[in-house]
PDB file of N, CA and C in Angstrom:
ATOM      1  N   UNK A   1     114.101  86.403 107.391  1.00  0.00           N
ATOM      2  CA  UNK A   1     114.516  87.390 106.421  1.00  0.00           C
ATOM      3  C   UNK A   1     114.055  88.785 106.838  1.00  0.00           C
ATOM      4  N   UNK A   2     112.845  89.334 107.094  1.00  0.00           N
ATOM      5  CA  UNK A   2     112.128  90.488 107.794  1.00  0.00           C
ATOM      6  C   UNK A   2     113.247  90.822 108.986  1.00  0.00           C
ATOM      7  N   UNK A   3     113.563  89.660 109.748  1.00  0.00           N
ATOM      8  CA  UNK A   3     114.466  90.363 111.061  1.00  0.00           C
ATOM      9  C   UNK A   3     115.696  90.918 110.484  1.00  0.00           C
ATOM     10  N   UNK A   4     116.427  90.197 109.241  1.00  0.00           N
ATOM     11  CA  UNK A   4     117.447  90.590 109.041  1.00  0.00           C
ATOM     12  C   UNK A   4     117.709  92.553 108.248  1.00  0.00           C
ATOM     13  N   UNK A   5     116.271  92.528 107.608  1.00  0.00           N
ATOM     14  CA  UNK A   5     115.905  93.914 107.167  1.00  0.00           C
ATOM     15  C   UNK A   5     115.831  94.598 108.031  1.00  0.00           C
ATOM     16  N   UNK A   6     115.626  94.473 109.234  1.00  0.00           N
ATOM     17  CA  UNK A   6     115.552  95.398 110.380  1.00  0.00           C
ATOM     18  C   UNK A   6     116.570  95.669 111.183  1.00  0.00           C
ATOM     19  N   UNK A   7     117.703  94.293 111.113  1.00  0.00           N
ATOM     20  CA  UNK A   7     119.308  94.755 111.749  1.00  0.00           C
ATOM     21  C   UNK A   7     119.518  95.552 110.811  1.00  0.00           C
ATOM     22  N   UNK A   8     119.362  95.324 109.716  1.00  0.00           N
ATOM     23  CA  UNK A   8     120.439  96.084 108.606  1.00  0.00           C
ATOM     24  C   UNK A   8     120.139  97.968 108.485  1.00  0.00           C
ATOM     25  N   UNK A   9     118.510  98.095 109.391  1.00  0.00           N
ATOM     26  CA  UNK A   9     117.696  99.240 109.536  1.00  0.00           C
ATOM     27  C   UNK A   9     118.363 100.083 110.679  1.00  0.00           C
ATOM     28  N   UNK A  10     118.811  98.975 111.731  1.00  0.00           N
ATOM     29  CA  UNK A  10     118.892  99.519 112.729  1.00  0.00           C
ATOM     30  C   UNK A  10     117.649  99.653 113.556  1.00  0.00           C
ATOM     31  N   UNK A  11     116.646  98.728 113.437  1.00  0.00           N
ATOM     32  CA  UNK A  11     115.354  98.757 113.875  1.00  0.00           C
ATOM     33  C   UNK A  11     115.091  97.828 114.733  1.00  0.00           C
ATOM     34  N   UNK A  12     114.586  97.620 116.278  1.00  0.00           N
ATOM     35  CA  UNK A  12     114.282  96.985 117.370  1.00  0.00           C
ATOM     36  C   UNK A  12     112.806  97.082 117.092  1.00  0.00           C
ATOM     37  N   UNK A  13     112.342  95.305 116.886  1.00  0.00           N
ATOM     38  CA  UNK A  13     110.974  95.448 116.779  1.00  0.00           C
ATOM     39  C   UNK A  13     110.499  94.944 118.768  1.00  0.00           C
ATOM     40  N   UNK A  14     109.469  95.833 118.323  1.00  0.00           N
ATOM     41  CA  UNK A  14     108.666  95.294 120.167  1.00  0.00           C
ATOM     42  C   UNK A  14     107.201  94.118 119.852  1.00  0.00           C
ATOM     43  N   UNK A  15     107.198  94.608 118.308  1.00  0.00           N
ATOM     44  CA  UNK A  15     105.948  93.133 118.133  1.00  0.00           C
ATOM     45  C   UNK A  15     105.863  92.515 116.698  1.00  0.00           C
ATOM     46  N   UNK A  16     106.001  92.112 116.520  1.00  0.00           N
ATOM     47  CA  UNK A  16     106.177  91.088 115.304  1.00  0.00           C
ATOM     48  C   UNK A  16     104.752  89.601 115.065  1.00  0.00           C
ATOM     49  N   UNK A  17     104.136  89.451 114.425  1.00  0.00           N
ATOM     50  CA  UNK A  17     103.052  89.254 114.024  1.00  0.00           C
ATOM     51  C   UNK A  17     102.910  88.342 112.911  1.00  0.00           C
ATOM     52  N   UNK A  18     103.060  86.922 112.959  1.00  0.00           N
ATOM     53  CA  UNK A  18     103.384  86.658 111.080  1.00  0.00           C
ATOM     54  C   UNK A  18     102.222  85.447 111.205  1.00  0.00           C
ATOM     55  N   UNK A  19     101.557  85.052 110.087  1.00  0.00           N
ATOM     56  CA  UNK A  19     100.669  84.395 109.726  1.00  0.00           C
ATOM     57  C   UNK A  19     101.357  83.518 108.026  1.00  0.00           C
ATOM     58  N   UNK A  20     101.501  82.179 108.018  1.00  0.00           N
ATOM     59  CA  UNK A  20     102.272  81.925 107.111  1.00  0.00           C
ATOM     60  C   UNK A  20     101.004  81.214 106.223  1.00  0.00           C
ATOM     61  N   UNK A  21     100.946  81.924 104.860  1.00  0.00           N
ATOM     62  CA  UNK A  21      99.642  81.402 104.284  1.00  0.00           C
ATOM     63  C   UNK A  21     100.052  80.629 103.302  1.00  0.00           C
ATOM     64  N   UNK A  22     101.451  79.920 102.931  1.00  0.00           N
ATOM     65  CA  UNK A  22     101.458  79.181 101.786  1.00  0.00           C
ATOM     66  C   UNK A  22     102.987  78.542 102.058  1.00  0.00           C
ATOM     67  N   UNK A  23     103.265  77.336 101.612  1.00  0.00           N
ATOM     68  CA  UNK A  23     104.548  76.738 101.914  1.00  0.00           C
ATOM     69  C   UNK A  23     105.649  77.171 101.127  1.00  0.00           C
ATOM     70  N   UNK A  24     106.420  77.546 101.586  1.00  0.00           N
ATOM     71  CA  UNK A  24     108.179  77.605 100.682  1.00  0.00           C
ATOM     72  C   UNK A  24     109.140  76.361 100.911  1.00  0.00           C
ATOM     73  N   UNK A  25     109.712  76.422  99.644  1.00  0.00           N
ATOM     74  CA  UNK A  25     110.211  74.704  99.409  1.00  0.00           C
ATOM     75  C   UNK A  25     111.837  75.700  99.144  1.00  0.00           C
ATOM     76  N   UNK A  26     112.213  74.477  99.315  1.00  0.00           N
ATOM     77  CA  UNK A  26     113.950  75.104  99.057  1.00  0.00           C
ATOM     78  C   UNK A  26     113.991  75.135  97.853  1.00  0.00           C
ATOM     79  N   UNK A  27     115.201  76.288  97.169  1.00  0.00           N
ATOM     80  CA  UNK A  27     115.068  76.813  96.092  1.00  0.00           C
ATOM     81  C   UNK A  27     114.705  77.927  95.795  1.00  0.00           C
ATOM     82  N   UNK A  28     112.983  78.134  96.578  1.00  0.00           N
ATOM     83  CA  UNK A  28     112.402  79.068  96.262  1.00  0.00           C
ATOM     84  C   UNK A  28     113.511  80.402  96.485  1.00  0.00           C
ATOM     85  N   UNK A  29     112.411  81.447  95.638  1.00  0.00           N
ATOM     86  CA  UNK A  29     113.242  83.014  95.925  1.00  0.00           C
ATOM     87  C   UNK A  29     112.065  83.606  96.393  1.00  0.00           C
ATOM     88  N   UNK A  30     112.483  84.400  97.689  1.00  0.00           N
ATOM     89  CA  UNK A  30     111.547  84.795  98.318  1.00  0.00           C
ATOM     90  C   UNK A  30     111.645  86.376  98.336  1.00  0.00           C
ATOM     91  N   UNK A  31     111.092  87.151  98.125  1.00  0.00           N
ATOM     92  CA  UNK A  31     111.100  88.556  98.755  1.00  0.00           C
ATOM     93  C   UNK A  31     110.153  88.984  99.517  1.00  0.00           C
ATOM     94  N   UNK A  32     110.839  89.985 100.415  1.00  0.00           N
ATOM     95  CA  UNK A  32     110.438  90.790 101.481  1.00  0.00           C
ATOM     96  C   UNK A  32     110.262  92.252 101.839  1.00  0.00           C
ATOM     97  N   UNK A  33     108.925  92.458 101.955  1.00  0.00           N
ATOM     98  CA  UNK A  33     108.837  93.938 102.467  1.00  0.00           C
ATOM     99  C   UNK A  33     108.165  94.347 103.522  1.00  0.00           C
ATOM    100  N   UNK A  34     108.334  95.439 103.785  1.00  0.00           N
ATOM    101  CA  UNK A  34     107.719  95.738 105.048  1.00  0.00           C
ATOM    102  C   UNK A  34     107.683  97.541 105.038  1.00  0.00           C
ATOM    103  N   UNK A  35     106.321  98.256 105.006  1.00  0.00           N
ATOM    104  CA  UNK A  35     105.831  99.353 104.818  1.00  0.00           C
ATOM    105  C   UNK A  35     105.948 100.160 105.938  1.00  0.00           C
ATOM    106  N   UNK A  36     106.508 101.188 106.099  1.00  0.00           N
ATOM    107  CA  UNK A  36     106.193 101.850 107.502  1.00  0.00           C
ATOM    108  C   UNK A  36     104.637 102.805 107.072  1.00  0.00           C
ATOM    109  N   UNK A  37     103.879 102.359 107.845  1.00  0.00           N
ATOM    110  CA  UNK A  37     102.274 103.183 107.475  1.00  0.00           C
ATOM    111  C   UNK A  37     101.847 103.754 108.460  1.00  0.00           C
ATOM    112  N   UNK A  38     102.408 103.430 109.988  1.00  0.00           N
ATOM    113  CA  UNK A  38     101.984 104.290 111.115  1.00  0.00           C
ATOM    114  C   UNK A  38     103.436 105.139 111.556  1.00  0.00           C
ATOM    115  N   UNK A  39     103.459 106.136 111.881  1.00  0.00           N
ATOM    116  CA  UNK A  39     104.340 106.718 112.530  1.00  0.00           C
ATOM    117  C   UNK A  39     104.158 107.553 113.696  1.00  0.00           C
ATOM    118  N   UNK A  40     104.608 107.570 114.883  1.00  0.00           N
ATOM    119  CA  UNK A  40     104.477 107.993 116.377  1.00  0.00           C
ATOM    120  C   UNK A  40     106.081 108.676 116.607  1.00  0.00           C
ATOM    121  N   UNK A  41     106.050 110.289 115.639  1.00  0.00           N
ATOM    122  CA  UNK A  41     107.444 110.375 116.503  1.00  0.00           C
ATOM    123  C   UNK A  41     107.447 110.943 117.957  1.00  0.00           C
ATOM    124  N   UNK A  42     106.633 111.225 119.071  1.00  0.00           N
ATOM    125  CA  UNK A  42     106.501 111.510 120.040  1.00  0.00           C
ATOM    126  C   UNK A  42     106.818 110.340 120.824  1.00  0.00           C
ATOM    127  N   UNK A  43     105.914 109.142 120.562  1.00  0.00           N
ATOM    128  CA  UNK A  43     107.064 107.855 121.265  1.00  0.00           C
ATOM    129  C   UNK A  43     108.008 106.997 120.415  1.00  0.00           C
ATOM    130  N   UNK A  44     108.316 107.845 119.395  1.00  0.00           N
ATOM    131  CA  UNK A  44     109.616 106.830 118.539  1.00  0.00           C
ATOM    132  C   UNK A  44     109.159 105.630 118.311  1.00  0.00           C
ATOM    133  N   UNK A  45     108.057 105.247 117.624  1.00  0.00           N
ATOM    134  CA  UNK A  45     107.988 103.942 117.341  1.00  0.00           C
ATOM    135  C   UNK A  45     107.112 104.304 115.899  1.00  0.00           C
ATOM    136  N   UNK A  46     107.430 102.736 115.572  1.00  0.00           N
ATOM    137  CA  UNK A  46     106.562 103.048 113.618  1.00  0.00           C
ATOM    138  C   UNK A  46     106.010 101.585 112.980  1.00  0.00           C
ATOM    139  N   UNK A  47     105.037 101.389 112.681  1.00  0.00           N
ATOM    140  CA  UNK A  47     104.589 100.331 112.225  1.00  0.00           C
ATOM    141  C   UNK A  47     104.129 100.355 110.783  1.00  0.00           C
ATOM    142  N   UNK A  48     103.842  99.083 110.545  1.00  0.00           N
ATOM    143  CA  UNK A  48     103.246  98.500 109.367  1.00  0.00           C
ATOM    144  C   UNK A  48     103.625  96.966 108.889  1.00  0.00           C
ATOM    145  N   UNK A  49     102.592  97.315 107.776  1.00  0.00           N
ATOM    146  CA  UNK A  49     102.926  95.111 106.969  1.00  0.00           C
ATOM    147  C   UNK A  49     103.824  94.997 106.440  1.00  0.00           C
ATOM    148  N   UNK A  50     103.972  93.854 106.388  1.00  0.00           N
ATOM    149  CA  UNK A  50     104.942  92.737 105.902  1.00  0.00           C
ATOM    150  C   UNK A  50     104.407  91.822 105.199  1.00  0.00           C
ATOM    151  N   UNK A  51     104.790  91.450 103.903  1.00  0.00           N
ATOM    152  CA  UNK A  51     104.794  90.668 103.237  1.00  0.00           C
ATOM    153  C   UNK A  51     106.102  89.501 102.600  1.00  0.00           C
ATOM    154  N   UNK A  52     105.939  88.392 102.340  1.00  0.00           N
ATOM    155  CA  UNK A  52     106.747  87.943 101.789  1.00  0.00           C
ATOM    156  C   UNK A  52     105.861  86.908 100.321  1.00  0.00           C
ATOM    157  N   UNK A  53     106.782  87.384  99.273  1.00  0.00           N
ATOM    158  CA  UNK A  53     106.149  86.561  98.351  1.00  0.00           C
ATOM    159  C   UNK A  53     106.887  85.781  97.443  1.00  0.00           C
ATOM    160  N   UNK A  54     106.632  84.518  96.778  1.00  0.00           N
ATOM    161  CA  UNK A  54     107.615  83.750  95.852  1.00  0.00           C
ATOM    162  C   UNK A  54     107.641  84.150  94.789  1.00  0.00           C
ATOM    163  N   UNK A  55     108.583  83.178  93.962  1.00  0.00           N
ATOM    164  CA  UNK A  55     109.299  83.687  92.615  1.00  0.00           C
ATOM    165  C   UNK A  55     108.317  84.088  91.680  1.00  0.00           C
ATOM    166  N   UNK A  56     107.059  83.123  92.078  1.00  0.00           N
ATOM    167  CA  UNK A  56     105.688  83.364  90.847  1.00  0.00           C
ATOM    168  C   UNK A  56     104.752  84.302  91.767  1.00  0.00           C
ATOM    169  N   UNK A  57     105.432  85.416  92.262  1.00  0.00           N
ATOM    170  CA  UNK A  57     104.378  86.395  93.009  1.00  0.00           C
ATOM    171  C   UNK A  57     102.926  85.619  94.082  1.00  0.00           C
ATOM    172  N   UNK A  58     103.057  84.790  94.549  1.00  0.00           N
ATOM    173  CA  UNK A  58     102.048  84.473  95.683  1.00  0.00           C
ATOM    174  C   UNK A  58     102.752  84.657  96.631  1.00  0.00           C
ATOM    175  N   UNK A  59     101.826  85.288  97.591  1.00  0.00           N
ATOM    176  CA  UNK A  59     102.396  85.326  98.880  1.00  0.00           C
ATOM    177  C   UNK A  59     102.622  83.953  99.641  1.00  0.00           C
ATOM    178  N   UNK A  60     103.182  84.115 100.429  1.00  0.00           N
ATOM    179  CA  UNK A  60     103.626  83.039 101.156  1.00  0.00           C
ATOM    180  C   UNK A  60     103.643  83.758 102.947  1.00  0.00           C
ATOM    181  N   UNK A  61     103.310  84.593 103.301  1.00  0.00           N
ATOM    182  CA  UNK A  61     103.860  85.321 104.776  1.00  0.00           C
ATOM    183  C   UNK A  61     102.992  86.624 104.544  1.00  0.00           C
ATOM    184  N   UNK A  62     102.349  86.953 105.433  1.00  0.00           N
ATOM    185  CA  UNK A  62     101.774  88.251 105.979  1.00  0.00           C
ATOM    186  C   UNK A  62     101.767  88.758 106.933  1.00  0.00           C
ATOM    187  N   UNK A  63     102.021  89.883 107.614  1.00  0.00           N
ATOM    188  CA  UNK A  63     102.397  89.872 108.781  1.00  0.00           C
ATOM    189  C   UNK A  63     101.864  91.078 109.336  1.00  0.00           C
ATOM    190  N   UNK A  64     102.420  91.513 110.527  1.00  0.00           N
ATOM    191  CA  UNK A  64     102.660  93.185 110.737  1.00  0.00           C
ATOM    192  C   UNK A  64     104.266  93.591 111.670  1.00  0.00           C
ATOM    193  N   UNK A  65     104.805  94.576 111.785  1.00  0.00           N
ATOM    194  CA  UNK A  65     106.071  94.799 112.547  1.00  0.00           C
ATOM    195  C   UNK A  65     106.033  95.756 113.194  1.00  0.00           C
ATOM    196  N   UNK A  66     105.967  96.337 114.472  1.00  0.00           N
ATOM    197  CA  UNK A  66     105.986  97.441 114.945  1.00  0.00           C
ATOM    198  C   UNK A  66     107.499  97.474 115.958  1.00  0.00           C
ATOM    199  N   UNK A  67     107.939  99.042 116.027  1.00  0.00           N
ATOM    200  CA  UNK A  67     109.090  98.851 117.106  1.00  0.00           C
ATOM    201  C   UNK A  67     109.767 100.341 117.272  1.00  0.00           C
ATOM    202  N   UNK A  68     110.924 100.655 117.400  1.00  0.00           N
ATOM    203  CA  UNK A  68     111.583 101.391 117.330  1.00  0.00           C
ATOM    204  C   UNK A  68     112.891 101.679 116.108  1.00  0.00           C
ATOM    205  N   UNK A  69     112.869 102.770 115.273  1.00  0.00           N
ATOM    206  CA  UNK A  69     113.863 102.787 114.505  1.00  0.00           C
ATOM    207  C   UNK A  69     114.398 103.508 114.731  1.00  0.00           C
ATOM    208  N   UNK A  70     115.772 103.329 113.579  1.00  0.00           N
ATOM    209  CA  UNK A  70     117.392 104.405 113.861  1.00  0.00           C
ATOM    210  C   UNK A  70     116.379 105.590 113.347  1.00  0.00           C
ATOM    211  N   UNK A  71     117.210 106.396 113.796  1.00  0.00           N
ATOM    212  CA  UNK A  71     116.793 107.745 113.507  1.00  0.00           C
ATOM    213  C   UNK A  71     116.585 108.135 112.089  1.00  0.00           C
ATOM    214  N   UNK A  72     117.237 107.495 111.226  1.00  0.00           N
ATOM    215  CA  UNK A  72     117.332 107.231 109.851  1.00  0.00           C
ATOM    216  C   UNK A  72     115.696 107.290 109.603  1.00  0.00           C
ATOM    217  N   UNK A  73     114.822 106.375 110.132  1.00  0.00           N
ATOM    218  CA  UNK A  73     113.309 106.379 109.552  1.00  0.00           C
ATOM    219  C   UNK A  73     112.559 107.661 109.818  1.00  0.00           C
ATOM    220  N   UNK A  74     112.599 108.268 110.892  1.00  0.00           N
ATOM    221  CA  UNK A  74     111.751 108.931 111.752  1.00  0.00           C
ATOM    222  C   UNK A  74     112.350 110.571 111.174  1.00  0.00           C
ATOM    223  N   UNK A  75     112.971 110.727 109.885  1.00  0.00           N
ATOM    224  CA  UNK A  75     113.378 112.166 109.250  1.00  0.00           C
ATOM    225  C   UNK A  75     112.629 113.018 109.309  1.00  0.00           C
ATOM    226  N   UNK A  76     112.062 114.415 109.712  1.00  0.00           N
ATOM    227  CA  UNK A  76     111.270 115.109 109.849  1.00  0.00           C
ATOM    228  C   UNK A  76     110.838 115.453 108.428  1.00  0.00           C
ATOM    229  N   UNK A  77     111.435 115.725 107.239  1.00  0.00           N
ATOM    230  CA  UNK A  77     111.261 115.663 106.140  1.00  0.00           C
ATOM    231  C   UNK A  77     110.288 115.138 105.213  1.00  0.00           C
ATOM    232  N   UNK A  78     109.444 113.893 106.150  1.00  0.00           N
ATOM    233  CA  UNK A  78     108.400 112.854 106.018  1.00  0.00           C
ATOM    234  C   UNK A  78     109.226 111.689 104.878  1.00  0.00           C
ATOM    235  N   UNK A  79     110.360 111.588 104.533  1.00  0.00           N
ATOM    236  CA  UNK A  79     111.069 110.624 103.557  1.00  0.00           C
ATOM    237  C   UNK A  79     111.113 109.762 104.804  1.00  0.00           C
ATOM    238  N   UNK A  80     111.140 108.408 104.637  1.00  0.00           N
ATOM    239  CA  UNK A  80     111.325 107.128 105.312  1.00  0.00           C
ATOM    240  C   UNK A  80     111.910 106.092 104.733  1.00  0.00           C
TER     241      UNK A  80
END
């Protein structure tokens, strides 16, 4: 799900990082986020966590994502 947020970003990750701390059963509803908290626009790349959590708010996935984004993230404006 995280990779698919990142086609849809336009975002090439170079490291991806996941630690799965709790089981998901089918059915479940899962959501996903992922923070940009570092930003490098001199080498175009931007990181931060990832989380995924179930329907009753426990996490289930923690992670981190670092890579390259569409130009879309990296707005001089500081909006991301």
């Amino acid at each position: 799900m995280l990779t698919h947020i990142g086609v849809m970003l336009g975002f090439i990750a170079t490291d991806m990082r996941f630690e799965f701390v709790a089981a998901v059963y089918v059915g479940d509803t899962i959501n996903c986020t992922w923070a940009v908290t570092k930003k490098d626009e001199e080498r175009r790349r931007v990181s931060g966590p990832a989380t995924a959590t179930n329907e009753h708010g426990e996490q289930v996935l923690r992670g981190w994502v670092s890579g390259f984004p569409s130009l879309i993230c990296l707005q001089k404006d500081g909006s991301e």
